[in-house]
N, C-alpha and C. Protein backbone atom coordinates (compact mmCIF):
# COMPACT_ATOMS: atom_id res chain seq x y z
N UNK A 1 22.40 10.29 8.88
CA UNK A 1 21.39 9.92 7.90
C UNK A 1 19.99 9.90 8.54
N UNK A 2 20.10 9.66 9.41
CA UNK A 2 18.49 9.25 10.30
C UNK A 2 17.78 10.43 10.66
N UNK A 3 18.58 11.83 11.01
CA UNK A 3 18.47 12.81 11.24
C UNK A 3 18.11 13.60 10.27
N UNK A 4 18.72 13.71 8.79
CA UNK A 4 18.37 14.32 7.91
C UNK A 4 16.81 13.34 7.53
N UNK A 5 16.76 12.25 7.90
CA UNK A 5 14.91 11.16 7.16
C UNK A 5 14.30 11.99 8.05
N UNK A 6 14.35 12.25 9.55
CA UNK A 6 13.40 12.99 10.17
C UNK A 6 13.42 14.30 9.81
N UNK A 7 13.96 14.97 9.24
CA UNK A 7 14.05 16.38 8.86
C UNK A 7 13.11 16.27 7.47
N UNK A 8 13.43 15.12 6.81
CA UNK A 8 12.41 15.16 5.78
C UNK A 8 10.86 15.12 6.09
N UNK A 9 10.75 14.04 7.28
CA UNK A 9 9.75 14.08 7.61
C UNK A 9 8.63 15.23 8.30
N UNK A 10 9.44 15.88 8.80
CA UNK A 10 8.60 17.03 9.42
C UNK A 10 8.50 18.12 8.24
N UNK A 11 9.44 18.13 7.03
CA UNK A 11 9.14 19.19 6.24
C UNK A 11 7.85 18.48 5.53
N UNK A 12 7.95 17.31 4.87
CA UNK A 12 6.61 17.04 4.21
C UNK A 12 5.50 17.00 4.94
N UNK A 13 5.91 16.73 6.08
CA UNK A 13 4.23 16.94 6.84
C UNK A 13 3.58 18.72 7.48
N UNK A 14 4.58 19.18 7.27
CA UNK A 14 4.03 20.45 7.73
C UNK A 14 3.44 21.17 6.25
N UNK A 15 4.15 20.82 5.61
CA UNK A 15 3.54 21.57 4.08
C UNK A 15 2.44 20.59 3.37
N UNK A 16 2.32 19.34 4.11
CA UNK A 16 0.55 19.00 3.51
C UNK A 16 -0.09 18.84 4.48
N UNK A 17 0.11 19.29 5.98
CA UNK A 17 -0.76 19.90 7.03
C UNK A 17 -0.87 21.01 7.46
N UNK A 18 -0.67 21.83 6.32
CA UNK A 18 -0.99 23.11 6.67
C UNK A 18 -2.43 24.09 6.32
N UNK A 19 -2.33 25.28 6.95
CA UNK A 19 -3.92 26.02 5.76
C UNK A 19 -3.60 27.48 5.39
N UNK A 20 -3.86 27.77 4.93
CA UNK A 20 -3.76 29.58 4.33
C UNK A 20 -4.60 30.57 5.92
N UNK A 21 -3.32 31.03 6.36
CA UNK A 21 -3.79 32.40 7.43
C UNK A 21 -4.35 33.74 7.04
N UNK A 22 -3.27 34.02 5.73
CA UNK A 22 -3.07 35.10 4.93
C UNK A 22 -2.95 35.23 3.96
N UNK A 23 -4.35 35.83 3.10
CA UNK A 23 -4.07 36.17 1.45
C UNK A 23 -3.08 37.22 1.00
N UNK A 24 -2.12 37.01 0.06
CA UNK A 24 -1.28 37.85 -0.32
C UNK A 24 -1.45 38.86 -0.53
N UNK A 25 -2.92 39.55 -0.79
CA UNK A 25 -3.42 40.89 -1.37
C UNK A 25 -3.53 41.50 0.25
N UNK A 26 -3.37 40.87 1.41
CA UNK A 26 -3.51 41.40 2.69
C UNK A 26 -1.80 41.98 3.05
N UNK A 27 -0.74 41.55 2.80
CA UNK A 27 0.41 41.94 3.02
C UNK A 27 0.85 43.28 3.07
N UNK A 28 1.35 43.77 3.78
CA UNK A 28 1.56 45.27 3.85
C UNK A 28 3.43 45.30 3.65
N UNK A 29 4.23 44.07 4.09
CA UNK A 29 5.53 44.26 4.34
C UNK A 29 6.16 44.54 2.66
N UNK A 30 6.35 45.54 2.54
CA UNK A 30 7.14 45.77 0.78
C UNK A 30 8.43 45.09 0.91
N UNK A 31 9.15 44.88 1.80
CA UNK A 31 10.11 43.79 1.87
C UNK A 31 9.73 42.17 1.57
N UNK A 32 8.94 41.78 2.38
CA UNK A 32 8.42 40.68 1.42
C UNK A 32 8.04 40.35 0.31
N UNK A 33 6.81 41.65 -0.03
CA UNK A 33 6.27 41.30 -1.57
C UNK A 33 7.02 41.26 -2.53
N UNK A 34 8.37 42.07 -1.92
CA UNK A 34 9.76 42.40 -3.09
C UNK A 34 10.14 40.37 -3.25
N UNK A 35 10.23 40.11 -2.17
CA UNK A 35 10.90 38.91 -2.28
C UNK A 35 10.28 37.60 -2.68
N UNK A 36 8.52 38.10 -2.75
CA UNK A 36 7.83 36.46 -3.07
C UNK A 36 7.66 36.71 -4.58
N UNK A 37 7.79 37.82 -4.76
CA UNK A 37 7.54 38.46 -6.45
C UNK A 37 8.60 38.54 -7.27
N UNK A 38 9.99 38.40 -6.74
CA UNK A 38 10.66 38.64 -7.28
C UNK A 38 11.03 37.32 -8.60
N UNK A 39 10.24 36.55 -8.81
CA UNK A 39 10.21 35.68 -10.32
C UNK A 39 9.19 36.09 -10.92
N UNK A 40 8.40 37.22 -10.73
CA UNK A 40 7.68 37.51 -11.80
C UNK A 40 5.99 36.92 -11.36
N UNK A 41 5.65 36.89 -10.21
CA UNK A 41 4.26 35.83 -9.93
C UNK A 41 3.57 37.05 -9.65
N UNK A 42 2.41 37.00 -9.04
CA UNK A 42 2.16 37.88 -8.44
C UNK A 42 1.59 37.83 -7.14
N UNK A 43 1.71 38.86 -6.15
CA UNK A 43 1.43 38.72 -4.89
C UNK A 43 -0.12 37.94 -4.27
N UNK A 44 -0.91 37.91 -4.85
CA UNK A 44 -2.33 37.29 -5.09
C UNK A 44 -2.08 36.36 -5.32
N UNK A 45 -1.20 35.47 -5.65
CA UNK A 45 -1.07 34.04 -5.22
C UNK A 45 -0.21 33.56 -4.59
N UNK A 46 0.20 34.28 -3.57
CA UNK A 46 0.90 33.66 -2.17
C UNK A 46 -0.08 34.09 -0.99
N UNK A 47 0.42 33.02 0.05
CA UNK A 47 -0.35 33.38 1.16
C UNK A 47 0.03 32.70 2.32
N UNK A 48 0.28 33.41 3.68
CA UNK A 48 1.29 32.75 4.45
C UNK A 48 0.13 31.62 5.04
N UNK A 49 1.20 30.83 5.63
CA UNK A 49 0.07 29.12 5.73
C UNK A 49 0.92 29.21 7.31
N UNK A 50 -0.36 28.02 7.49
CA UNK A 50 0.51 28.08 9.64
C UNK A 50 0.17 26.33 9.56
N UNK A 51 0.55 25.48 10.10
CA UNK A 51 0.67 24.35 10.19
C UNK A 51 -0.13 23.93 11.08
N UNK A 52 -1.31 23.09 11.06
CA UNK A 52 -1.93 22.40 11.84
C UNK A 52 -1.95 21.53 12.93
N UNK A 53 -0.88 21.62 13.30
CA UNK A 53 -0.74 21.25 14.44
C UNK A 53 0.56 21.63 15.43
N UNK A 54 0.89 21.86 16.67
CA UNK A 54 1.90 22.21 17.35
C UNK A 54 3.33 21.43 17.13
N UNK A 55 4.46 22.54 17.04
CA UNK A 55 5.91 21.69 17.10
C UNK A 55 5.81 21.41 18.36
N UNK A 56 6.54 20.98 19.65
CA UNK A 56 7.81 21.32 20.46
C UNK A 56 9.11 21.06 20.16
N UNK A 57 10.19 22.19 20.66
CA UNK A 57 11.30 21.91 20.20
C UNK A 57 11.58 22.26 21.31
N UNK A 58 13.25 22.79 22.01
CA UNK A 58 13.87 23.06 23.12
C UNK A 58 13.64 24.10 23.53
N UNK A 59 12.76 25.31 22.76
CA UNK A 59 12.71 27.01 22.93
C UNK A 59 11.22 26.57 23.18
N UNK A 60 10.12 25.91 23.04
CA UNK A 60 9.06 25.82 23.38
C UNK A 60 7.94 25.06 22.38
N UNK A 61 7.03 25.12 22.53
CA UNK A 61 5.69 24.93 21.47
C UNK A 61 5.22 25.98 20.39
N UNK A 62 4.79 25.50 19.76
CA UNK A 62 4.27 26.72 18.80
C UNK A 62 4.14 25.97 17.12
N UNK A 63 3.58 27.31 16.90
CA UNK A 63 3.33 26.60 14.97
C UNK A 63 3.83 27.54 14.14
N UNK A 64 4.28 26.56 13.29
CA UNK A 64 5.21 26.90 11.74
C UNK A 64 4.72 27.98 10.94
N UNK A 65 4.54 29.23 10.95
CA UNK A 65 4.82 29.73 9.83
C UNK A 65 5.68 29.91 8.38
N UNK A 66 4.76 29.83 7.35
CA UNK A 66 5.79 30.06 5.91
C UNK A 66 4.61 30.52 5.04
N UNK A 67 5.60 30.78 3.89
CA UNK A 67 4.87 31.38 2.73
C UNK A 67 4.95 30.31 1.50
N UNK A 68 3.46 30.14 0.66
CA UNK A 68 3.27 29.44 -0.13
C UNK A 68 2.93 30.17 -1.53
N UNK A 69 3.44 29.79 -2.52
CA UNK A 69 2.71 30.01 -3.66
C UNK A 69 1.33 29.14 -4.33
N UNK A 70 0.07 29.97 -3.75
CA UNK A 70 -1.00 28.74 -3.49
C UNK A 70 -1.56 27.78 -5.05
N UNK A 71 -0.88 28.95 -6.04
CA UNK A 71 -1.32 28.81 -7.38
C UNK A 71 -0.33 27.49 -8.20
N UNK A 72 0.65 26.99 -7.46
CA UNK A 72 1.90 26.40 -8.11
C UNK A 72 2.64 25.63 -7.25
N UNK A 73 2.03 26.11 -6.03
CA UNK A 73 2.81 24.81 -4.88
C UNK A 73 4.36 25.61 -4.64
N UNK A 74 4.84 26.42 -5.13
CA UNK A 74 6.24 26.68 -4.69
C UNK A 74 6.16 27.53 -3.23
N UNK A 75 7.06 27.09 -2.36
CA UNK A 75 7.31 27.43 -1.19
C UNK A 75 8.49 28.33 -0.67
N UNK A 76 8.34 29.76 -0.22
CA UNK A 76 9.33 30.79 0.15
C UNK A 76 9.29 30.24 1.76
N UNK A 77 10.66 30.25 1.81
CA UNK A 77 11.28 30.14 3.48
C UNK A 77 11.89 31.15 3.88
N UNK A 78 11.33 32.74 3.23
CA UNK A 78 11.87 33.61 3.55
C UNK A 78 11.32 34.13 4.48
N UNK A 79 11.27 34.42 6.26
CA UNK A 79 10.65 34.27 7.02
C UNK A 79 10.39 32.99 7.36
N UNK A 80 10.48 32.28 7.17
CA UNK A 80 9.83 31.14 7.75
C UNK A 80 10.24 30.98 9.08
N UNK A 81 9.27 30.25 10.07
CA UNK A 81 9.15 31.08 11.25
C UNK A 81 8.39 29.99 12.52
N UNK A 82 8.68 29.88 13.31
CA UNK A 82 8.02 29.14 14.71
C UNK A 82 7.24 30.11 15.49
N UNK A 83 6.26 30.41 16.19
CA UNK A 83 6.02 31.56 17.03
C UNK A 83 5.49 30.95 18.30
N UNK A 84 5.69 30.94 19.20
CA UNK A 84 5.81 30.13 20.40
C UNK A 84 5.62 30.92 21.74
N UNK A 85 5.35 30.37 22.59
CA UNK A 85 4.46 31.86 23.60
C UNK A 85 5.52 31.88 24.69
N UNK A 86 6.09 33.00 25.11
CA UNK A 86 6.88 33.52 25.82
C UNK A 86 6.92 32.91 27.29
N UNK A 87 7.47 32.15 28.24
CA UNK A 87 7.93 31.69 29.66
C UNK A 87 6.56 32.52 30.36
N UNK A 88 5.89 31.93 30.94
CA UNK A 88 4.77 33.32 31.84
C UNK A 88 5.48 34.32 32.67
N UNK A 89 6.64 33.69 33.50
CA UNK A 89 7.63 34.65 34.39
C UNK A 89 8.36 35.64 33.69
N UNK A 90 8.26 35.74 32.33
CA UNK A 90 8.61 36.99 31.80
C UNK A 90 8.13 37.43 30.78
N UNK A 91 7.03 36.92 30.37
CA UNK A 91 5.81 37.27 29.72
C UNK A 91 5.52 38.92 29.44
N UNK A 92 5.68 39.66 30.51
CA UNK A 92 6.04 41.04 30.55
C UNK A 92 6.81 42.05 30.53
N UNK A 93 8.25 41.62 30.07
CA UNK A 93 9.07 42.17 29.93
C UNK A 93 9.25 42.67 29.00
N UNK A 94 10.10 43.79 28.81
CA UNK A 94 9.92 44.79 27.35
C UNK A 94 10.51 44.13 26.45
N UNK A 95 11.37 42.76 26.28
CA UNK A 95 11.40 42.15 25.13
C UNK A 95 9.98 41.30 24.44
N UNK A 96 9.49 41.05 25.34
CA UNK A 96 8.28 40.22 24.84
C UNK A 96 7.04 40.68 25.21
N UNK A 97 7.16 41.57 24.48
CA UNK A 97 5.92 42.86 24.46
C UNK A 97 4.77 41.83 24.19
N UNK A 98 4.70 41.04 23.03
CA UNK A 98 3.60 40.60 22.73
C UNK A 98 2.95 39.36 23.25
N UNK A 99 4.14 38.52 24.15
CA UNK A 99 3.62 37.58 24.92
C UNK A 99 4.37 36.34 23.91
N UNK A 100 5.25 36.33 22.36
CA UNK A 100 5.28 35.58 21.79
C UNK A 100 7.17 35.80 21.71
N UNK A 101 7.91 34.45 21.35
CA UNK A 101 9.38 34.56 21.02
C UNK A 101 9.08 34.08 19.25
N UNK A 102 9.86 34.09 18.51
CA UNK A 102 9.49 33.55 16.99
C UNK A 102 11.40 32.98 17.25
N UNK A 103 10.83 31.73 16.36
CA UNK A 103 11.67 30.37 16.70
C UNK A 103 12.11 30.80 14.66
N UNK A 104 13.54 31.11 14.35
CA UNK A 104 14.11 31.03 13.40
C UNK A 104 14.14 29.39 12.77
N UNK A 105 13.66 29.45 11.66
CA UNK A 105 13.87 27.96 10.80
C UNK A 105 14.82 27.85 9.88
N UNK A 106 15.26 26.67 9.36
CA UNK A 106 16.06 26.41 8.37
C UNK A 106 15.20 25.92 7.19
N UNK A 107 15.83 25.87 5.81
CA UNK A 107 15.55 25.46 4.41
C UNK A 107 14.43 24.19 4.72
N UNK A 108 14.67 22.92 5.77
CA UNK A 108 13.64 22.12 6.22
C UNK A 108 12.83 22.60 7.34
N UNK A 109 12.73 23.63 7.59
CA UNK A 109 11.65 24.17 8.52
C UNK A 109 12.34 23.31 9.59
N UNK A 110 13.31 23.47 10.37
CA UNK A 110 14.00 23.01 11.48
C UNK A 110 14.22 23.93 12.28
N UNK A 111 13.89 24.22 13.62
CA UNK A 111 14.44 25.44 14.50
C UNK A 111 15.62 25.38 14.74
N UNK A 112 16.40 26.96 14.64
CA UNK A 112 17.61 26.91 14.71
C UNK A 112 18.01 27.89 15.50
N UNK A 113 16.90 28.60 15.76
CA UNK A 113 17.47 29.73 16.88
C UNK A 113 16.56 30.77 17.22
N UNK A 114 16.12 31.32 18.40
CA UNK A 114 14.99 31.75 18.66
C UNK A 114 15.45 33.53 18.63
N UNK A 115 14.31 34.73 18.22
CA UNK A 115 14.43 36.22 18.41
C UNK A 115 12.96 36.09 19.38
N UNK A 116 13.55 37.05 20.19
CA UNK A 116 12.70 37.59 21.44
C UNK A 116 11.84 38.81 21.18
């Protein structure tokens, strides 16, 4: 029980400490727009939001990505996402081309497993 109150807690605070990164009319992924559109909204009122301030979890630091519907408050966790900066000692390796690992979330924005 105590575990799921803190799970509540970090989901409500990341979604009213967050800000808009990305206007929806900027999106290029047609896999997404398929999926934030798919009730009929339109892509111009979503926009991915990053959370104001740093997680840490066991894979590292970093901030929350997700997608918001800015017009209605509804929230896609499709992607939803940690992005967290790669160990420096392997910072250069051809998995982590970009210097970043992205930390997989759950339905409460909980890390559950990191892609390299």
């Amino acid at each position: 029980m105590y575990q799921k109150y803190k799970e509540s807690l970090v989901k409500d605070d990341v979604l009213s400490n967050s800000e808009e990164i990305i206007t929806g009319d900027k999106f290029g992924d047609k896999k997404l727009i398929a999926e934030l559109t798919k009730d009929g909204s339109n892509i111009e009122d979503w926009s991915k939001m990053e959370w104001n301030y740093s997680y840490t979890s066991e894979y590292g630091t970093g901030k929350i990505h997700y997608y918001m519907n800015v017009r209605n408050g509804k929230v896609s966790y499709y992607d939803a996402k940690m992005k967290i900066s790669a160990p420096k000692l392997i910072r250069n390796s051809i998995t982590d081309k970009d210097g970043f690992w992205i930390v997989d979330l759950d339905d409460n924005l909980i890390p559950i497993g990191v892609r390299k």
